[in-house]
N, C-alpha and C. Protein backbone atom coordinates (compact mmCIF):
# COMPACT_ATOMS: atom_id res chain seq x y z
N UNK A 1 5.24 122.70 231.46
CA UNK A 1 5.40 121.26 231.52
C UNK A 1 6.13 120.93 232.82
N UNK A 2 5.24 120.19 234.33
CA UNK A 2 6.30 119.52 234.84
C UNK A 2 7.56 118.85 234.78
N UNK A 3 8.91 118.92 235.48
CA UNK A 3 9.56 117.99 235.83
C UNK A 3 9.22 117.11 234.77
N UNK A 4 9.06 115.82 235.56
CA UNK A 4 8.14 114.30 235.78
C UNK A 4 7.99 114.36 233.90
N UNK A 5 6.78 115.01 233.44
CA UNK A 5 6.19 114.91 232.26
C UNK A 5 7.56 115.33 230.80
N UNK A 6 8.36 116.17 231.52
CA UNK A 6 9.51 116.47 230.37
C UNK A 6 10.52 115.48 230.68
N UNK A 7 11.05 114.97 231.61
CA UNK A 7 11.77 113.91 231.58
C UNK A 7 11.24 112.71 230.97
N UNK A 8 10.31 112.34 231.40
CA UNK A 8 9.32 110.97 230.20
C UNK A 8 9.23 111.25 228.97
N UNK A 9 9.27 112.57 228.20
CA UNK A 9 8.87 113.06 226.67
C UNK A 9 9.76 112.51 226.24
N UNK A 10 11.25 113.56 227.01
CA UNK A 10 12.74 113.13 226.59
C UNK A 10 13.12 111.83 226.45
N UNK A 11 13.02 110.95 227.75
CA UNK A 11 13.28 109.68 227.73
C UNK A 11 12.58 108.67 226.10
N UNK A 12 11.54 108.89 226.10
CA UNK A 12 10.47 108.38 225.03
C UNK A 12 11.27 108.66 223.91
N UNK A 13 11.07 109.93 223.56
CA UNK A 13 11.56 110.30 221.85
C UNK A 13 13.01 110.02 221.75
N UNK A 14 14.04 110.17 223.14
CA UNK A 14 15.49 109.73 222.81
C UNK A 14 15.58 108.29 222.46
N UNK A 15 15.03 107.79 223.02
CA UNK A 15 15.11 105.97 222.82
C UNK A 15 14.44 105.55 221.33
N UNK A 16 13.16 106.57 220.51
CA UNK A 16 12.85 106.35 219.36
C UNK A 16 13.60 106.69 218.52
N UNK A 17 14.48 107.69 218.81
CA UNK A 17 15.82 108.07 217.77
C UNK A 17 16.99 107.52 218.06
N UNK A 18 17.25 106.97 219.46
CA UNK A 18 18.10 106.06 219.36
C UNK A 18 18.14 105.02 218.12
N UNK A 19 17.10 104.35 218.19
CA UNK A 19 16.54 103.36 217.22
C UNK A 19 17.12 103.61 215.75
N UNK A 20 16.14 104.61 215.54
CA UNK A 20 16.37 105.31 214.32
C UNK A 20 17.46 105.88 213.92
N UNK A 21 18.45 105.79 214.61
CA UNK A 21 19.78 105.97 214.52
C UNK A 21 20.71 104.64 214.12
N UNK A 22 20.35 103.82 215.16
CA UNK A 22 21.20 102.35 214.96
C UNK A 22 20.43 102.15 213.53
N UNK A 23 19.64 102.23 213.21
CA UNK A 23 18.98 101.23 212.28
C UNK A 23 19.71 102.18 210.67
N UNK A 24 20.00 102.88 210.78
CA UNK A 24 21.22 103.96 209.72
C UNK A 24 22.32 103.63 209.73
N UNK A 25 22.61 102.61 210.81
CA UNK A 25 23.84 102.61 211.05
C UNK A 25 24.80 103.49 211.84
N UNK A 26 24.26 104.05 212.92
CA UNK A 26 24.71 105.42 213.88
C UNK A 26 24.75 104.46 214.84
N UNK A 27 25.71 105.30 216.12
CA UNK A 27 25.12 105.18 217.55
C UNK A 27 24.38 105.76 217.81
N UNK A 28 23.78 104.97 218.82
CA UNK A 28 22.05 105.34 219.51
C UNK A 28 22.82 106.61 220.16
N UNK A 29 24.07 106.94 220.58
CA UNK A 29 24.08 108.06 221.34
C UNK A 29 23.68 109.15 220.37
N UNK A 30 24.03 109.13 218.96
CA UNK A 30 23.86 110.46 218.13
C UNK A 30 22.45 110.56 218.19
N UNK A 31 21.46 109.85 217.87
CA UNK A 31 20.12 109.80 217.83
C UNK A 31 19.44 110.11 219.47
N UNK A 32 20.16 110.29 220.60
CA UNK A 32 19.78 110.61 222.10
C UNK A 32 20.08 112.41 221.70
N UNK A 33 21.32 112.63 221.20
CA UNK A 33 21.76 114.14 221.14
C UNK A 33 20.77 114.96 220.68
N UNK A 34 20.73 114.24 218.90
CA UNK A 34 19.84 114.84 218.16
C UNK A 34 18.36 115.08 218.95
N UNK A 35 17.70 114.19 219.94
CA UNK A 35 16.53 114.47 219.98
C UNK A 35 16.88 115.60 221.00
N UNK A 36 17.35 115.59 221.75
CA UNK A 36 17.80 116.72 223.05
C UNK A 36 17.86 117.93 222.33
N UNK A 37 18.77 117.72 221.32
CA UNK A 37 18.79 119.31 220.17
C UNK A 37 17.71 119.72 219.90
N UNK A 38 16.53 118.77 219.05
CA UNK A 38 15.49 119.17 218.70
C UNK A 38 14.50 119.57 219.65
N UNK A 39 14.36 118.86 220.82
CA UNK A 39 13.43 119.58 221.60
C UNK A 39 13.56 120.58 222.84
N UNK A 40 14.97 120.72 222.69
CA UNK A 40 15.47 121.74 223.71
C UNK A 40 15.01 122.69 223.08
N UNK A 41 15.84 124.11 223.68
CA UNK A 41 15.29 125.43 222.90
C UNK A 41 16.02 125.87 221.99
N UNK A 42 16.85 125.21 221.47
CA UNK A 42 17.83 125.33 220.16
C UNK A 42 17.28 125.29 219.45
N UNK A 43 16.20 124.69 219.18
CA UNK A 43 15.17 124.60 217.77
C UNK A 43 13.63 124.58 218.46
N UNK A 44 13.10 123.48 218.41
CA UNK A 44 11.78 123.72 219.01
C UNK A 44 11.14 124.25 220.04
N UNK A 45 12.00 123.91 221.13
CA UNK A 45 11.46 124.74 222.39
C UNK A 45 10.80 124.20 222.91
N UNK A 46 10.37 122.83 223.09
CA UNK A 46 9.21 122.19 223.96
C UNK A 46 9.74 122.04 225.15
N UNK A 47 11.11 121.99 225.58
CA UNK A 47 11.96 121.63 226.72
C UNK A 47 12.35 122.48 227.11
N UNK A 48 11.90 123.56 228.46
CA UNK A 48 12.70 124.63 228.84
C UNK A 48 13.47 124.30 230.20
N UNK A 49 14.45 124.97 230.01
CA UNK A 49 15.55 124.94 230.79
C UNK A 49 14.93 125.37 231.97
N UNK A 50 14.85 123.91 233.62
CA UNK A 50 15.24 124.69 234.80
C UNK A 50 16.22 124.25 235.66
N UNK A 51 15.91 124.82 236.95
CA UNK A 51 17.42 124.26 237.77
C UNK A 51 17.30 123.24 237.79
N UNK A 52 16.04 122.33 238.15
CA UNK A 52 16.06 120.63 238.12
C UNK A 52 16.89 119.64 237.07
N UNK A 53 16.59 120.36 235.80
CA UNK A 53 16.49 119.63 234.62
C UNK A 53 18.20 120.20 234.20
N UNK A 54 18.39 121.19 235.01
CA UNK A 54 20.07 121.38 234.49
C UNK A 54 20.67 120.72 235.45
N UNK A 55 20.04 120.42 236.48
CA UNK A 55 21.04 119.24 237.68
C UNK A 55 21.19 117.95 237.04
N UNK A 56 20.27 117.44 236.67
CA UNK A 56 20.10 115.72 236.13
C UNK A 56 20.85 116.32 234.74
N UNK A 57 20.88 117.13 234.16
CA UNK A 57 21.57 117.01 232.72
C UNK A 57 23.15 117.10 233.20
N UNK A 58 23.60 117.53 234.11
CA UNK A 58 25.06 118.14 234.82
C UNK A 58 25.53 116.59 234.81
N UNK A 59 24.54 115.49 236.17
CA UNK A 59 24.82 114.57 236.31
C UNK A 59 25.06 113.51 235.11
N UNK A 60 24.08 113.71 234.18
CA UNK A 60 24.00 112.77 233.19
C UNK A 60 25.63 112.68 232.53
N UNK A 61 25.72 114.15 232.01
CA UNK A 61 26.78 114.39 231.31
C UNK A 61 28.55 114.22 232.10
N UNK A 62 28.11 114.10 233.58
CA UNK A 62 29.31 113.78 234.41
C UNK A 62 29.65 111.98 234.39
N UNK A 63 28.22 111.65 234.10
CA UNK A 63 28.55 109.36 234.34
C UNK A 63 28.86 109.65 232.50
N UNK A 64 28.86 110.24 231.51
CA UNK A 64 28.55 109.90 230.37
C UNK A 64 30.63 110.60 230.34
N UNK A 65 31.29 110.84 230.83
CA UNK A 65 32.72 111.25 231.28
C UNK A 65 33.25 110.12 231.81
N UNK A 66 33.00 109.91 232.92
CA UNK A 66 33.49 108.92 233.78
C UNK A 66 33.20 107.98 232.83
N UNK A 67 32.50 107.42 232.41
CA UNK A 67 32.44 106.10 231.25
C UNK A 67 33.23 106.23 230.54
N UNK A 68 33.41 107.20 229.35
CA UNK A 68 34.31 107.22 228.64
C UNK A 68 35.81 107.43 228.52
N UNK A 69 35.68 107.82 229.96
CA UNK A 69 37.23 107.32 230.76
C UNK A 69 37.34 106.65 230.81
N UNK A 70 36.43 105.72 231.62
CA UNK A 70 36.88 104.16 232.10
C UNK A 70 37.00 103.03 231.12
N UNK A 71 35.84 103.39 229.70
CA UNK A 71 36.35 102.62 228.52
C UNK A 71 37.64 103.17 227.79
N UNK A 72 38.19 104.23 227.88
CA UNK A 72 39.32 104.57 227.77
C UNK A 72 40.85 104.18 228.42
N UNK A 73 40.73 103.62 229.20
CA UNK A 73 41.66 103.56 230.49
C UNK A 73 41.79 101.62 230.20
N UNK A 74 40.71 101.11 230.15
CA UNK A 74 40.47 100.03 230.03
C UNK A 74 40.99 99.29 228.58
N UNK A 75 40.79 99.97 227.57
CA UNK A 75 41.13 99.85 226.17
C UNK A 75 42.60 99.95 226.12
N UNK A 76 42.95 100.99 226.48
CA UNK A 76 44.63 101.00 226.75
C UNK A 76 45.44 100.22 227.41
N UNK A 77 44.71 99.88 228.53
CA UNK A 77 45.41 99.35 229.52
C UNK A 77 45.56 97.36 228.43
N UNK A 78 44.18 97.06 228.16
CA UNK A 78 44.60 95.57 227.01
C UNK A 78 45.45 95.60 226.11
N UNK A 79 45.12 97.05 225.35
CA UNK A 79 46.06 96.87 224.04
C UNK A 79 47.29 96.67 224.49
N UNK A 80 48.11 97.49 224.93
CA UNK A 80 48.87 97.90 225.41
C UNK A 80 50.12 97.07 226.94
N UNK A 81 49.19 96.01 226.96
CA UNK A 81 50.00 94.94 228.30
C UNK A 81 51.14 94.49 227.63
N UNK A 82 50.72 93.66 226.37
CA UNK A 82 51.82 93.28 226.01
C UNK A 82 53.05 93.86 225.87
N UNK A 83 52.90 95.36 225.10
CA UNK A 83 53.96 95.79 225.03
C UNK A 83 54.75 96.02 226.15
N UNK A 84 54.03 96.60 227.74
CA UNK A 84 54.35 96.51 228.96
C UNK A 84 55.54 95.83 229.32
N UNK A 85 54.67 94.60 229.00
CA UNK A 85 55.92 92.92 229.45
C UNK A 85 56.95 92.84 228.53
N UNK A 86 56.91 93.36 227.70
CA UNK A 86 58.03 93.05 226.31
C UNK A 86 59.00 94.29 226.80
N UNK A 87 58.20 95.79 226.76
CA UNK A 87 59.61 96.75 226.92
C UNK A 87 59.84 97.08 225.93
N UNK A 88 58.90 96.77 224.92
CA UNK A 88 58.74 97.63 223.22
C UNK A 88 58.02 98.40 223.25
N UNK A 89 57.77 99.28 222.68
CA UNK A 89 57.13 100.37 222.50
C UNK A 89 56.35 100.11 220.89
């Protein structure tokens, strides 16, 4: 399987289990994992590992960090003003 053609599979079936995730009541992220699980080579094997596809997964998983920092950092930083200005803990 090209590149090109396994990144579109992935893209496709993650966004249908996204779905199928929210609609359970999940985040769409568990339903992105799960499909990555299933069609990687952990179970099915339709997705084999190469250097391309481990670069864009490196990157993916480096903005999917940095986000959850920055909603981290950001969350704290609101909750948390007030007490700032007050000097309560």
């Amino acid at each position: 399987m090209t590149l090109i053609v396994a990144i579109l599979f992935l893209l496709i079936v993650s966004r249908v289990a996204a779905e199928l995730a929210e609609r359970v009541g999940q985040p769409a992220m568990i339903g992105e994992i799960l499909a990555g699980l299933i069609l990687g080579p952990a179970l099915l094997g339709l997705i084999h590992a190469s250097p391309e596809l481990a670069a864009i997964a490196d990157i993916g998983l480096l903005m999917l960090v940095l986000l959850l920092a920055w909603r981290s950092t950001s969350t704290n930083c609101s909750t948390r003003s007030g007490d700032a200005i007050s000097g309560s803990r």
